[in-house]
C-alpha atoms as a PDB file:
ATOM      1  CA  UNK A   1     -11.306 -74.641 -50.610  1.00  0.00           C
ATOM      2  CA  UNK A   2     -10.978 -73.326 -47.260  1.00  0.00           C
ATOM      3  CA  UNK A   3     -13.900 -71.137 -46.010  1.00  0.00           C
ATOM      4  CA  UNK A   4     -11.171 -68.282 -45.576  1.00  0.00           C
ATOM      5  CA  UNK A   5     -10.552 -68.449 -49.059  1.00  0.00           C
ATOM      6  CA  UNK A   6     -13.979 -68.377 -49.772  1.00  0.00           C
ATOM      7  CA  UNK A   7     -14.846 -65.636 -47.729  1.00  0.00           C
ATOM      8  CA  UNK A   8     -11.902 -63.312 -49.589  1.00  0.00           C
ATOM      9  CA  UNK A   9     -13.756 -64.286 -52.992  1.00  0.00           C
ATOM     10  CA  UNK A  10     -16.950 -62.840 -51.957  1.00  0.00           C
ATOM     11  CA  UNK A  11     -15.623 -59.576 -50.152  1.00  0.00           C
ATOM     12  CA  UNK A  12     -13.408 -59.667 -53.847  1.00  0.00           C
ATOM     13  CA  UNK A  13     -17.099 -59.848 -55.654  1.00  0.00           C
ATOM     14  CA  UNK A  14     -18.621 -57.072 -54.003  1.00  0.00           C
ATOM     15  CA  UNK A  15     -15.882 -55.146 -54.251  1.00  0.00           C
ATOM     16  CA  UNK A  16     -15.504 -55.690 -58.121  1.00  0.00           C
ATOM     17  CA  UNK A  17     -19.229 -54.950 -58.187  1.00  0.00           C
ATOM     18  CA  UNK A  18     -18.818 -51.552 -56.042  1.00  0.00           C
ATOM     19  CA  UNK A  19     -16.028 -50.776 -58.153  1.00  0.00           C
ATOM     20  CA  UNK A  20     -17.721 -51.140 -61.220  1.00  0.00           C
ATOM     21  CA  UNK A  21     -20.964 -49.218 -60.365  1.00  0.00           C
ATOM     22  CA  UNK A  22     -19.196 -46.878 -59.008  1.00  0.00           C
ATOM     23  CA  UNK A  23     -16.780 -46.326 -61.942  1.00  0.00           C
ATOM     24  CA  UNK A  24     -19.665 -45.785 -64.270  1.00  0.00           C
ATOM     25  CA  UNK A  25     -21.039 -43.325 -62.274  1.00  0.00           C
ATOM     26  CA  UNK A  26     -17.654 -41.674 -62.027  1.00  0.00           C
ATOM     27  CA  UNK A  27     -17.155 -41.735 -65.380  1.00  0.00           C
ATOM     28  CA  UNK A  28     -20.626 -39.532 -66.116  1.00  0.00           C
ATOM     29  CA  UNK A  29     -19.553 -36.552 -63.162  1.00  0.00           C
ATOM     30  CA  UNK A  30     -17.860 -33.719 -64.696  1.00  0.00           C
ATOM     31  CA  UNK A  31     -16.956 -31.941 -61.345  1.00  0.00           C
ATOM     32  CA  UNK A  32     -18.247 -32.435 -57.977  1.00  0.00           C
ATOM     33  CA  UNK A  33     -21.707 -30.749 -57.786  1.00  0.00           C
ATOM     34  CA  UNK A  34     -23.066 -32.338 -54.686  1.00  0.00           C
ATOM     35  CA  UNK A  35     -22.992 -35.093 -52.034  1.00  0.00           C
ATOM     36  CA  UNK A  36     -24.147 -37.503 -53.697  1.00  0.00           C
ATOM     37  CA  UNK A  37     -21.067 -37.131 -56.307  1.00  0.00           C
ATOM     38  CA  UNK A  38     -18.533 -37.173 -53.366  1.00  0.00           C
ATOM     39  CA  UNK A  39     -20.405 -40.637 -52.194  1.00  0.00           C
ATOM     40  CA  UNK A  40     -19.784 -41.444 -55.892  1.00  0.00           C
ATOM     41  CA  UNK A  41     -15.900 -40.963 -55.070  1.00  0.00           C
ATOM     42  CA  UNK A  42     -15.336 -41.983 -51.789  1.00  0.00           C
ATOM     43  CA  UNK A  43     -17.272 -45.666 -53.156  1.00  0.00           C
ATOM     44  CA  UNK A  44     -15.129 -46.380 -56.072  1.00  0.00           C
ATOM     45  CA  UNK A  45     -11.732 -45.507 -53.792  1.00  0.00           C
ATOM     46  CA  UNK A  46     -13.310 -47.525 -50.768  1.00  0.00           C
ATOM     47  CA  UNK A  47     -13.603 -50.392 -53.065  1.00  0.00           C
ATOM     48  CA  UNK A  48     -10.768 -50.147 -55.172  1.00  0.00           C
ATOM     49  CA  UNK A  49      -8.258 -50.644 -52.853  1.00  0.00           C
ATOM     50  CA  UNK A  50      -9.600 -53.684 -51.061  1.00  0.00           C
ATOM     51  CA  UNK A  51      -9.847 -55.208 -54.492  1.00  0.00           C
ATOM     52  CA  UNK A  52      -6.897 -54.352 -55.462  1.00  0.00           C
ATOM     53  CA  UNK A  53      -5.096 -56.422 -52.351  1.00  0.00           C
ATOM     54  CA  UNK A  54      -7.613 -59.189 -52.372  1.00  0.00           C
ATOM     55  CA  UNK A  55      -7.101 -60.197 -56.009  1.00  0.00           C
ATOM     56  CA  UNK A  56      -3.143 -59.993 -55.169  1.00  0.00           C
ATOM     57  CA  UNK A  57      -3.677 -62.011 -52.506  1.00  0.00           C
ATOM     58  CA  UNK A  58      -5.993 -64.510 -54.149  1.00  0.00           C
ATOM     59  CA  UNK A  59      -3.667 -64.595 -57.149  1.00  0.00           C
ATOM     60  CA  UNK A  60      -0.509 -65.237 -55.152  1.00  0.00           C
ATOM     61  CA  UNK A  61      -2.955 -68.574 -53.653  1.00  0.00           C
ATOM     62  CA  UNK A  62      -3.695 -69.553 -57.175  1.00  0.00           C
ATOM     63  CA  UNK A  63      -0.152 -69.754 -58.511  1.00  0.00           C
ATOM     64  CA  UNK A  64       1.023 -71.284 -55.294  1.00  0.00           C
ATOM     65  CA  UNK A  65      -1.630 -74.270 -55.657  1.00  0.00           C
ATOM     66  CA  UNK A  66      -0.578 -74.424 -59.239  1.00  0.00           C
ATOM     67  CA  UNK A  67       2.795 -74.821 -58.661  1.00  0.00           C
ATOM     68  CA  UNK A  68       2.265 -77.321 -56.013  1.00  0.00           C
ATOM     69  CA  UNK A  69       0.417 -79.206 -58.121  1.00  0.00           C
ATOM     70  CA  UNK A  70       2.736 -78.900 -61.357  1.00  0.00           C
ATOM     71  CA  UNK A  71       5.621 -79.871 -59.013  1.00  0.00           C
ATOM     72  CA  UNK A  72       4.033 -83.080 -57.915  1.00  0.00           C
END
């Protein structure tokens, strides 16, 4: 594995882990009563997204090794 690759998979695991905090947390607020609720927010949309694009981008790696490897 290349150490970019690698890199991508641990920003991908903190995000997930962000995300998933974050989402529980979200889950519990009812409206937005103080800061700490709009930390709440901005966390789970500040990880979502870069999950979002690295597990796209780390999927579209996967299936291309795959199919080099079925191929051959």
């Amino acid at each position: 594995m290349k150490t970019e690759t690698i890199k991508q998979a641990v920003i991908l695991l903190i995000a997930v882990i962000g995300l998933y905090l974050s989402g529980l947390n979200l889950i519990k607020i009812s409206n937005i009563q103080s800061l700490s609720d709009v930390v709440t927010v901005m966390t789970f949309f500040a990880c979502f997204f870069p999950a979002l694009i690295l597990t796209a981008n780390l999927s579209a790696k996967a299936l291309k090794s795959f199919l080099k490897v079925a191929t051959h």
